[in-house]
PDB file of N, CA and C in Angstrom:
ATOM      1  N   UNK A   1      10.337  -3.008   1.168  1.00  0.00           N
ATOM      2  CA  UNK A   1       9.678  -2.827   2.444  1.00  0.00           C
ATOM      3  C   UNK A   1       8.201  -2.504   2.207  1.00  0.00           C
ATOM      4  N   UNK A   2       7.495  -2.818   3.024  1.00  0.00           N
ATOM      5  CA  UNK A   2       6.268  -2.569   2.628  1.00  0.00           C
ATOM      6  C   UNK A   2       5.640  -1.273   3.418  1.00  0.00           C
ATOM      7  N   UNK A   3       4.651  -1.068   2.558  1.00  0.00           N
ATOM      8  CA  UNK A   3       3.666   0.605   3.274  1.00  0.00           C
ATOM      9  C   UNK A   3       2.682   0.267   4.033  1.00  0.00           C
ATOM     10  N   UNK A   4       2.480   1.136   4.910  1.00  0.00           N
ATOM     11  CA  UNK A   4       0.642   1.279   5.014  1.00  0.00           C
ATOM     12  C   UNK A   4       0.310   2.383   4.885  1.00  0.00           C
ATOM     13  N   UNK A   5      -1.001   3.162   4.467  1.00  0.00           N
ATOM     14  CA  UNK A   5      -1.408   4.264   4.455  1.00  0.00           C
ATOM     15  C   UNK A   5      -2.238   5.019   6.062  1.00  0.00           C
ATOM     16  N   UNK A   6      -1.892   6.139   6.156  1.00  0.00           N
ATOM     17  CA  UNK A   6      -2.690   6.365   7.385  1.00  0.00           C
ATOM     18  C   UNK A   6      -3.377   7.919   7.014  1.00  0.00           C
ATOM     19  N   UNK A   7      -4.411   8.352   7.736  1.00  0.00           N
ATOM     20  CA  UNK A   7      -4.825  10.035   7.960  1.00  0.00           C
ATOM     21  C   UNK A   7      -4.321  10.745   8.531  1.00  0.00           C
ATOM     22  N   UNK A   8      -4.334  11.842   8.466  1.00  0.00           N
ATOM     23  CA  UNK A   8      -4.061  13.491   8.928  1.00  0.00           C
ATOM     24  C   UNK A   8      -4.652  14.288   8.879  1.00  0.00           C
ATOM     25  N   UNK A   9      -4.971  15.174   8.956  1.00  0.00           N
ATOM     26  CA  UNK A   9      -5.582  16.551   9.064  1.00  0.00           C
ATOM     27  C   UNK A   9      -4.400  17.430   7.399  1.00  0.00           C
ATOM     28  N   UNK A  10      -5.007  18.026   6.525  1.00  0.00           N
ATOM     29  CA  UNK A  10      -3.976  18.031   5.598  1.00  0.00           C
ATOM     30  C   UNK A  10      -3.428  19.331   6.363  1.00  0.00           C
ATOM     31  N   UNK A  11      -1.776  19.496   6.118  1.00  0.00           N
ATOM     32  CA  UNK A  11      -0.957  20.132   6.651  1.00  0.00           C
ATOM     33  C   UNK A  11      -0.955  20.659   8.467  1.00  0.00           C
ATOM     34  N   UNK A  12      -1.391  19.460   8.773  1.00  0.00           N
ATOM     35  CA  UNK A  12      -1.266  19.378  10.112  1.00  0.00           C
ATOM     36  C   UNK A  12      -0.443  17.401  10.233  1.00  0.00           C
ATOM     37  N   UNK A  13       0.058  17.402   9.459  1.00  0.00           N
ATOM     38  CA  UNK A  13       0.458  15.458   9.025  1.00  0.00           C
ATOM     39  C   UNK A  13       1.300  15.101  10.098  1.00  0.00           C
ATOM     40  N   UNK A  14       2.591  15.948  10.901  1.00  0.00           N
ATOM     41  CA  UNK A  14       3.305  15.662  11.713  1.00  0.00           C
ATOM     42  C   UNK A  14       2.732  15.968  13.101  1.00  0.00           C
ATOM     43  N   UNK A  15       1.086  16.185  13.491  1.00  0.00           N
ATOM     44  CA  UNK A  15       0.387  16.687  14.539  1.00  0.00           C
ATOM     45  C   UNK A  15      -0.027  15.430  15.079  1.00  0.00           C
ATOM     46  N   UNK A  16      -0.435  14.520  14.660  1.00  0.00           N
ATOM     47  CA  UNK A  16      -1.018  13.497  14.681  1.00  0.00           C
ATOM     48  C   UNK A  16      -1.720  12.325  13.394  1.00  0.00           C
ATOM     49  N   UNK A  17      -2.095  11.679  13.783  1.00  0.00           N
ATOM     50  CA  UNK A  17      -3.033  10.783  12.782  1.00  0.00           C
ATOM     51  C   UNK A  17      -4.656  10.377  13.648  1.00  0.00           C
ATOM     52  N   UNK A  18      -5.546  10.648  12.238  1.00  0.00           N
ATOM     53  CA  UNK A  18      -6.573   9.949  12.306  1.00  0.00           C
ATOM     54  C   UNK A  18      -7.212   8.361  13.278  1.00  0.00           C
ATOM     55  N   UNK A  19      -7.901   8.655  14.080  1.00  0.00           N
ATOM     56  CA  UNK A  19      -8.140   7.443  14.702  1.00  0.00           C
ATOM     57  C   UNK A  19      -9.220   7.371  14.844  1.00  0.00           C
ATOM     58  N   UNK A  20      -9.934   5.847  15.383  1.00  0.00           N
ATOM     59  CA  UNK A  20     -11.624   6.219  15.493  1.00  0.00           C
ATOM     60  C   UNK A  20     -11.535   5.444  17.370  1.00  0.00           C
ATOM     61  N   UNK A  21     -12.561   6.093  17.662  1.00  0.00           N
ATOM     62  CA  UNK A  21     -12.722   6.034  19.497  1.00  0.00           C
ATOM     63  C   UNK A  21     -13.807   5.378  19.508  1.00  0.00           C
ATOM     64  N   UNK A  22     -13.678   4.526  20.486  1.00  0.00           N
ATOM     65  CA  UNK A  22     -15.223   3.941  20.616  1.00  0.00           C
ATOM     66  C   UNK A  22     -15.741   4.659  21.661  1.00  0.00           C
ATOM     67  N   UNK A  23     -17.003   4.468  22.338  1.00  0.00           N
ATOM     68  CA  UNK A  23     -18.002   4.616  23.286  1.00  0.00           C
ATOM     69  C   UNK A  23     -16.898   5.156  24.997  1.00  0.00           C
ATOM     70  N   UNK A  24     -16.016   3.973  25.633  1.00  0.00           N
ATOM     71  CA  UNK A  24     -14.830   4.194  26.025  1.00  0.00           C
ATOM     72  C   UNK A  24     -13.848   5.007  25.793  1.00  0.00           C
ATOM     73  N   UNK A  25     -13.377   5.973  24.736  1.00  0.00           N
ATOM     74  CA  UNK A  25     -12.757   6.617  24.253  1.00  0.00           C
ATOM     75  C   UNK A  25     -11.244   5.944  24.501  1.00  0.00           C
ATOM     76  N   UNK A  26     -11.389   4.626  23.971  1.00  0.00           N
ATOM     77  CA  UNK A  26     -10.015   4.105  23.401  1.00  0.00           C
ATOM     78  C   UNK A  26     -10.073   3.974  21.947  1.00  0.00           C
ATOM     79  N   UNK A  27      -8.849   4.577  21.587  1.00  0.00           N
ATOM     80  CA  UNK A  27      -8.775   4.705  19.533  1.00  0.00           C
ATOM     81  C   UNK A  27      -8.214   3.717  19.322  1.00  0.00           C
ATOM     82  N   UNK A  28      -8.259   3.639  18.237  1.00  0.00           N
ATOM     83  CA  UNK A  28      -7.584   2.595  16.706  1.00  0.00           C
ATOM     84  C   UNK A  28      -7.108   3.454  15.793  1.00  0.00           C
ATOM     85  N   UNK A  29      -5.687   2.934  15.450  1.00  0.00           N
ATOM     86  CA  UNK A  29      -5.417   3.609  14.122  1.00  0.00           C
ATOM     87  C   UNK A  29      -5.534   2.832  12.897  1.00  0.00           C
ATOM     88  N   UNK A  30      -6.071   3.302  12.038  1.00  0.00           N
ATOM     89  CA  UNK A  30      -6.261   2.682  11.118  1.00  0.00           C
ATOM     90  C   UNK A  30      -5.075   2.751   9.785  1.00  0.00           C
ATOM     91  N   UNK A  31      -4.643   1.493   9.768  1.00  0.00           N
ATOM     92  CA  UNK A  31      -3.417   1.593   8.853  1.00  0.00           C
ATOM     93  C   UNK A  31      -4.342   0.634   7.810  1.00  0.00           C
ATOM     94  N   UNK A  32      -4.039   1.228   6.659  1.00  0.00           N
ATOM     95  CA  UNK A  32      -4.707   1.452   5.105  1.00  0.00           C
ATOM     96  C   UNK A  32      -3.211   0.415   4.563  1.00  0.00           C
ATOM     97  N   UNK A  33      -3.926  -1.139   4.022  1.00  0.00           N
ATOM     98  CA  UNK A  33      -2.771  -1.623   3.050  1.00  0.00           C
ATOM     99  C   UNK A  33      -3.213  -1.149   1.589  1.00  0.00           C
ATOM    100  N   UNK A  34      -3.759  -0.905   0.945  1.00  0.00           N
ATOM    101  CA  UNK A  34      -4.046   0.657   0.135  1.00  0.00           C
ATOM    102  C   UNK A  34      -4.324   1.728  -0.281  1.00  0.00           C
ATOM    103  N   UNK A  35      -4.056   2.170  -0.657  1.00  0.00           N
ATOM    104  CA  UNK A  35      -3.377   3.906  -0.610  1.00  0.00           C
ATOM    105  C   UNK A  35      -4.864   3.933  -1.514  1.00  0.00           C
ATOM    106  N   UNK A  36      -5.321   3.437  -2.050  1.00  0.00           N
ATOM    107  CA  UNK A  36      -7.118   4.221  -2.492  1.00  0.00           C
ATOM    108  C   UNK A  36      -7.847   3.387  -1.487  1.00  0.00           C
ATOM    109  N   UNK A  37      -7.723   2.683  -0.801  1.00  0.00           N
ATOM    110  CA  UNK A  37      -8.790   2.694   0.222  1.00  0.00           C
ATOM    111  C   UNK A  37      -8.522   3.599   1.329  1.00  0.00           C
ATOM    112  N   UNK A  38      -7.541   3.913   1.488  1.00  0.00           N
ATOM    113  CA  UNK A  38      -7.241   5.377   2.478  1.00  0.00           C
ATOM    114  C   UNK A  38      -7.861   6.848   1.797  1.00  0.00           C
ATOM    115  N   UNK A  39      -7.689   6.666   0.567  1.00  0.00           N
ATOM    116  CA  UNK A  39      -8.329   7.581  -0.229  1.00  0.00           C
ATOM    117  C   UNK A  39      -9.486   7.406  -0.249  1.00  0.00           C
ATOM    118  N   UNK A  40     -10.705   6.674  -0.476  1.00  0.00           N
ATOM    119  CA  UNK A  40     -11.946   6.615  -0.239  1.00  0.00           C
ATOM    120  C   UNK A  40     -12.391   7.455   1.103  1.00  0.00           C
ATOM    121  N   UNK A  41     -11.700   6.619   2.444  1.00  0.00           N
ATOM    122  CA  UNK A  41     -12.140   6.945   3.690  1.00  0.00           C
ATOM    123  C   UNK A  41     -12.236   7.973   3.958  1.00  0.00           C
ATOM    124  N   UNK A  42     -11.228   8.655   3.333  1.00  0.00           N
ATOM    125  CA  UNK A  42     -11.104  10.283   3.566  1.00  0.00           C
ATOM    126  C   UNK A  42     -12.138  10.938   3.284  1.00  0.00           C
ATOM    127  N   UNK A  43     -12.134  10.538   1.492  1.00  0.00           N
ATOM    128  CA  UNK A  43     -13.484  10.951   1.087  1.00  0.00           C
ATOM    129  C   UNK A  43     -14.797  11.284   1.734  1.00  0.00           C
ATOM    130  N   UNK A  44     -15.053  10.310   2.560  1.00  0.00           N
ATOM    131  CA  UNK A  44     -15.874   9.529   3.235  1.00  0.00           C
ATOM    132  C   UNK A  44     -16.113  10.555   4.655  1.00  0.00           C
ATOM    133  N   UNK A  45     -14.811  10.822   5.027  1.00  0.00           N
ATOM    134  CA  UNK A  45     -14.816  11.547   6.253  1.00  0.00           C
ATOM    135  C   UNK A  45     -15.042  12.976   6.023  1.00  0.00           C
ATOM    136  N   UNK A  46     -14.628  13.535   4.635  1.00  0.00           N
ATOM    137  CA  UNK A  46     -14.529  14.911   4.528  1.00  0.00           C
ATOM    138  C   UNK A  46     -15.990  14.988   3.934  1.00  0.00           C
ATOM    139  N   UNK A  47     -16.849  13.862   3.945  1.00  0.00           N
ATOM    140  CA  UNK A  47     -18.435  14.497   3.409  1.00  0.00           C
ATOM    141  C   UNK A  47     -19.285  14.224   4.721  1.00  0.00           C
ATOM    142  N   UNK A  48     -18.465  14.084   5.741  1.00  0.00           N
ATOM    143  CA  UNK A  48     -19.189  14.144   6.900  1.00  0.00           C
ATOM    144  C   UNK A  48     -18.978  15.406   7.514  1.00  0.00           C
ATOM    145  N   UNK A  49     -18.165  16.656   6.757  1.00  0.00           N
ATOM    146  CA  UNK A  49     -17.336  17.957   7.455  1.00  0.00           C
ATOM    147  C   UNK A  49     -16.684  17.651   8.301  1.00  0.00           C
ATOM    148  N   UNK A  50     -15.625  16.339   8.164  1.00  0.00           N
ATOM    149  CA  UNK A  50     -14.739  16.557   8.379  1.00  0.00           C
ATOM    150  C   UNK A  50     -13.426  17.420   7.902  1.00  0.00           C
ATOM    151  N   UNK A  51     -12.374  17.751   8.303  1.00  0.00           N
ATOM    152  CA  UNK A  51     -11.765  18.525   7.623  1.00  0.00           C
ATOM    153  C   UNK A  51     -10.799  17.987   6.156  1.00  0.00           C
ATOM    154  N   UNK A  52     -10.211  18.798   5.076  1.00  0.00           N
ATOM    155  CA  UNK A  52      -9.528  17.761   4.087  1.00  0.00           C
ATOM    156  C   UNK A  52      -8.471  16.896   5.142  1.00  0.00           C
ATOM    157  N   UNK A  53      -8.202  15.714   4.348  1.00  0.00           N
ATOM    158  CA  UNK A  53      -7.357  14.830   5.229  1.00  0.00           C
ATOM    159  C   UNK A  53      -6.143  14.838   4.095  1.00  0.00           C
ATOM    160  N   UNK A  54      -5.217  13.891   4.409  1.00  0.00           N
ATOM    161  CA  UNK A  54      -3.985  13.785   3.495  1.00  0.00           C
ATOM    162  C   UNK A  54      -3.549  12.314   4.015  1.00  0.00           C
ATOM    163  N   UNK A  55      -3.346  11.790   3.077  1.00  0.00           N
ATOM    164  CA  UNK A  55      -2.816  10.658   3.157  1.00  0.00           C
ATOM    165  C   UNK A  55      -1.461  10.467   3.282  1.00  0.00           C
ATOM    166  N   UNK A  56      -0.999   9.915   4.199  1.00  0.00           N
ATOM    167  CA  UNK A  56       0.485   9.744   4.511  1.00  0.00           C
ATOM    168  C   UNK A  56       1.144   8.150   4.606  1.00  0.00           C
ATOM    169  N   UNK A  57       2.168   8.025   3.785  1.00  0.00           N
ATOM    170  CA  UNK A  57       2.699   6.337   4.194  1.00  0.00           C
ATOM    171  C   UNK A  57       4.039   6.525   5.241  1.00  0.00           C
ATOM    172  N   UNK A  58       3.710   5.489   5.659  1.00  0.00           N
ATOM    173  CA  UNK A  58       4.585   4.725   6.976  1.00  0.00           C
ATOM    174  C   UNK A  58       4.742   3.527   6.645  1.00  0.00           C
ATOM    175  N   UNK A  59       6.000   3.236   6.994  1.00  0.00           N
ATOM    176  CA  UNK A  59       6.666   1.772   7.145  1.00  0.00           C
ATOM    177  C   UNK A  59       6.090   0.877   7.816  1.00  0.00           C
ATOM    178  N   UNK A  60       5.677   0.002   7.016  1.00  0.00           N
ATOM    179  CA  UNK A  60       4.989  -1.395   7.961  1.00  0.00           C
ATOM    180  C   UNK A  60       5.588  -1.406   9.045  1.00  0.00           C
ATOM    181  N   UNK A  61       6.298  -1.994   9.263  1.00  0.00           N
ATOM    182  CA  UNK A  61       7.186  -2.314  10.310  1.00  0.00           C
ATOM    183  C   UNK A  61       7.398  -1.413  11.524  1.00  0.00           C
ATOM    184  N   UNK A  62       7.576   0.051  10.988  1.00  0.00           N
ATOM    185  CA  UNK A  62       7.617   1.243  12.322  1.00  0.00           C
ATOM    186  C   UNK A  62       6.262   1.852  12.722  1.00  0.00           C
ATOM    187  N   UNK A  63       5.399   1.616  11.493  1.00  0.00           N
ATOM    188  CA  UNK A  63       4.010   1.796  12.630  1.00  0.00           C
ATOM    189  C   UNK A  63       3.951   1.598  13.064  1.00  0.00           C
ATOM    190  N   UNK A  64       3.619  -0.187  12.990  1.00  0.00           N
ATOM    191  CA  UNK A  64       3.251  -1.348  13.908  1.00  0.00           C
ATOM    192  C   UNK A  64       4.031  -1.203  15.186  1.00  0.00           C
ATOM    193  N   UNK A  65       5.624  -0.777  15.266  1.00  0.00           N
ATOM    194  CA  UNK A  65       6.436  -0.689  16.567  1.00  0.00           C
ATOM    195  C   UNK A  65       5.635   0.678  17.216  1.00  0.00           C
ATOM    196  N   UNK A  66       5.884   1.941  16.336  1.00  0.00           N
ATOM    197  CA  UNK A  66       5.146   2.831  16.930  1.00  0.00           C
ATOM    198  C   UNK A  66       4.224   2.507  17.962  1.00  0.00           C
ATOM    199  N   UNK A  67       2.885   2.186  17.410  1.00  0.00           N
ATOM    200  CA  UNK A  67       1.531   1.731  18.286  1.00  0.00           C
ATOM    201  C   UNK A  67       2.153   0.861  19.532  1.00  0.00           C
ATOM    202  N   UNK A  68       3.185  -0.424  18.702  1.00  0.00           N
ATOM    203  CA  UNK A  68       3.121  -0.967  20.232  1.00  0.00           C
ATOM    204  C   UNK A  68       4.168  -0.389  21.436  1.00  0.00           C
ATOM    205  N   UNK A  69       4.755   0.532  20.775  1.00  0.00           N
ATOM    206  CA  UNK A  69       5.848   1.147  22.159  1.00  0.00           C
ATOM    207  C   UNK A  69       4.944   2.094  22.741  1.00  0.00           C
ATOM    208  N   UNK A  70       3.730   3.102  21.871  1.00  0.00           N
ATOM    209  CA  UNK A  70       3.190   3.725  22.694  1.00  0.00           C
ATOM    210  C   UNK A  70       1.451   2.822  23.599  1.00  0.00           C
ATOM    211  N   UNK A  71       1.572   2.118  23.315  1.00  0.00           N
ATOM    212  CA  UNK A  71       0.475   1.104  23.683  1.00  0.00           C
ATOM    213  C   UNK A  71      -0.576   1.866  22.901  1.00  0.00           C
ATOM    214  N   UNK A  72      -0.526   1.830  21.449  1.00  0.00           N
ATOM    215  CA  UNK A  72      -1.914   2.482  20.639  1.00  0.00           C
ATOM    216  C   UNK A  72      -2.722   1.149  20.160  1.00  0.00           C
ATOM    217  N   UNK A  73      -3.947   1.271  19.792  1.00  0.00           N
ATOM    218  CA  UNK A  73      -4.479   0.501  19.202  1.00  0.00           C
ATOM    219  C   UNK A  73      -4.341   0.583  17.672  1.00  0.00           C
ATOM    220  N   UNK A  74      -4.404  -0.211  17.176  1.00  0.00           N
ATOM    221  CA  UNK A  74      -4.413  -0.549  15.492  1.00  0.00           C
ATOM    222  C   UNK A  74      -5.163  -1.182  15.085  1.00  0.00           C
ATOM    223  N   UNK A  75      -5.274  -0.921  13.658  1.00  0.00           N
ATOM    224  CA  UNK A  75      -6.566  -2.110  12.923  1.00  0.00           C
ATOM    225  C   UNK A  75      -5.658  -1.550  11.463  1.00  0.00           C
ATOM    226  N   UNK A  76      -5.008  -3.118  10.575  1.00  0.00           N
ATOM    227  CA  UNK A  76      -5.066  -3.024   9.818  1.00  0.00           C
ATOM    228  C   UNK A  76      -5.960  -3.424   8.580  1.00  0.00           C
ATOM    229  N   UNK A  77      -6.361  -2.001   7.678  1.00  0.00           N
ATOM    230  CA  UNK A  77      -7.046  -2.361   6.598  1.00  0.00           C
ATOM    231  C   UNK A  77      -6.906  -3.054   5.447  1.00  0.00           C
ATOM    232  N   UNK A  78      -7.334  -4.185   5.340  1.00  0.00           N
ATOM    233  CA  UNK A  78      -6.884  -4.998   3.863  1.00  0.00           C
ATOM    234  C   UNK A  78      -7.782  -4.538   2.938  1.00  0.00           C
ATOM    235  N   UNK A  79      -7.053  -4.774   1.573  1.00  0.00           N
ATOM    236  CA  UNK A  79      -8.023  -4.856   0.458  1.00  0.00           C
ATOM    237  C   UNK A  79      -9.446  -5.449   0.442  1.00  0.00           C
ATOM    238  N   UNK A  80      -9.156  -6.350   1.360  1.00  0.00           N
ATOM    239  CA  UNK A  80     -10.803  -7.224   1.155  1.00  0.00           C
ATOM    240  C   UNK A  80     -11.974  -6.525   2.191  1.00  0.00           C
ATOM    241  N   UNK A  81     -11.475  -5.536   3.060  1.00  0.00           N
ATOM    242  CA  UNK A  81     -12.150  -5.012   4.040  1.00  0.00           C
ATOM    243  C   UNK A  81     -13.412  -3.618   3.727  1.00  0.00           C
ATOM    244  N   UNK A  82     -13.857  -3.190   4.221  1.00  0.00           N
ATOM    245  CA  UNK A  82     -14.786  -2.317   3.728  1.00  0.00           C
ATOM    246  C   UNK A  82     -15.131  -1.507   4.869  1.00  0.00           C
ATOM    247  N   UNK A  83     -14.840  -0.380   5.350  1.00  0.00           N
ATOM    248  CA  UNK A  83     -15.037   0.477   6.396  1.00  0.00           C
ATOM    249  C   UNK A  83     -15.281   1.712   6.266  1.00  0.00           C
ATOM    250  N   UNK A  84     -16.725   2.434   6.882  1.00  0.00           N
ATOM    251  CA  UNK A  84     -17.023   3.530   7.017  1.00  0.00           C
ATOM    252  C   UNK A  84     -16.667   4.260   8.438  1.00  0.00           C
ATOM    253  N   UNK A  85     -17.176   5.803   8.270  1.00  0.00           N
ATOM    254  CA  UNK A  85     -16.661   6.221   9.486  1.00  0.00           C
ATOM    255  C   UNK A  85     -17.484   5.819  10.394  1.00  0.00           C
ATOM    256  N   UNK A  86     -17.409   6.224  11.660  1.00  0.00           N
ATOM    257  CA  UNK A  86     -18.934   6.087  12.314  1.00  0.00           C
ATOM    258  C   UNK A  86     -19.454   7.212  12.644  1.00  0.00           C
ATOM    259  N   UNK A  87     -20.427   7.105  13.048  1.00  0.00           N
ATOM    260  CA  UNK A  87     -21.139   8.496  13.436  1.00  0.00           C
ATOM    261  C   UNK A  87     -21.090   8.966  14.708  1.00  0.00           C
ATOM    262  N   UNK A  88     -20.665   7.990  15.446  1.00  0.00           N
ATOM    263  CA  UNK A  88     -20.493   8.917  17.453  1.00  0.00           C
ATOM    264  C   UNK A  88     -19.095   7.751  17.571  1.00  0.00           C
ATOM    265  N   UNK A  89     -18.590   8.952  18.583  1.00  0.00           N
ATOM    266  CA  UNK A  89     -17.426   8.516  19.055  1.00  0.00           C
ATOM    267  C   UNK A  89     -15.829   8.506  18.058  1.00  0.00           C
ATOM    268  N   UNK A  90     -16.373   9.080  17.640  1.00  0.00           N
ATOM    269  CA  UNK A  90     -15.115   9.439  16.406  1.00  0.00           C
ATOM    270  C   UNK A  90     -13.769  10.781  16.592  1.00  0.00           C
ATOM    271  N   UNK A  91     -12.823  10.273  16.382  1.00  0.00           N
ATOM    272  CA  UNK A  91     -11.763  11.676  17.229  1.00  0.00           C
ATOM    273  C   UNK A  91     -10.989  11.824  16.182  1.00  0.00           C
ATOM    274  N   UNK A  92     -10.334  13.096  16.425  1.00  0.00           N
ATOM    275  CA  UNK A  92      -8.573  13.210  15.604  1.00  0.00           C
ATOM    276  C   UNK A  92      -8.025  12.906  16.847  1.00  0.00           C
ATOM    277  N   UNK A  93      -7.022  11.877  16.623  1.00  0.00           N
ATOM    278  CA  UNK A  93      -6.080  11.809  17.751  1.00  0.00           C
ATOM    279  C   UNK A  93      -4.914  12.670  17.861  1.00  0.00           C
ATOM    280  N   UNK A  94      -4.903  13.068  19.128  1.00  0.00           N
ATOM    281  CA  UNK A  94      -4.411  14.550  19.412  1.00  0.00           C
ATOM    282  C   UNK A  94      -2.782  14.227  19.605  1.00  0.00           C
ATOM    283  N   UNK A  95      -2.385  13.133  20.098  1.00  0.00           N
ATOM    284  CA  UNK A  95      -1.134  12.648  20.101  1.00  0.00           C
ATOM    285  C   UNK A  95      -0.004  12.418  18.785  1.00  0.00           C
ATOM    286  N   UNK A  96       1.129  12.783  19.254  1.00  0.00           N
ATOM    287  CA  UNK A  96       1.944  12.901  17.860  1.00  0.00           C
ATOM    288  C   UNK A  96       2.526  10.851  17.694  1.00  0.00           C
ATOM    289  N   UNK A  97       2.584  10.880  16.539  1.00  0.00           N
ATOM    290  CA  UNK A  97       3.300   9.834  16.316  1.00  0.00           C
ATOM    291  C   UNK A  97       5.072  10.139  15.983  1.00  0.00           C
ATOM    292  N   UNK A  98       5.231   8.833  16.436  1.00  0.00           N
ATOM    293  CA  UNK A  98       6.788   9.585  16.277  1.00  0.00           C
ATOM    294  C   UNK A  98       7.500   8.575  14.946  1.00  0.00           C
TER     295      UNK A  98
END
């Protein structure tokens, strides 16, 4: 079966996941098809003071249902992709995944 990687807040992992909001404040979750490019981002986010993050895997398959039973947005990350955080409009999404 295959993974994707996603964010958290570290030991807050079953609170929610990491998302980014645009201007509108509709999110994306960002599902990571590797586990060091989820690791970078973090990086990435925690030198912006964000807080430490933790990387968590989920089942291809039940994310993807996840998002679409709760009508979430998604963006999956491939290897070939390259993404920073942004600088406005950026959230922890406050909603639990189930």
């Amino acid at each position: 079966m295959n993974k994707f990687y996603i964010l958290s807040i570290k030991g807050k992992e079953h609170e929610g996941a990491y998302a980014v909001a645009d201007e509108d404040g509709e999110r994306a979750l960002y599902l990571f098809e590797e586990r060091d490019d989820a690791e970078r981002y973090a990086g990435l986010l925690e030198a912006e003071d964000y807080p430490p993050m933790a990387i968590v895997t989920v089942e291809e398959e039940l994310a993807i249902q996840t998002c679409e039973v709760y009508n979430y947005r998604y963006v999956i990350i491939t290897k070939d992709d390259f993404v920073i955080p942004p600088r406005e409009h950026d959230t922890i999404q406050k909603d639990k995944m189930a």
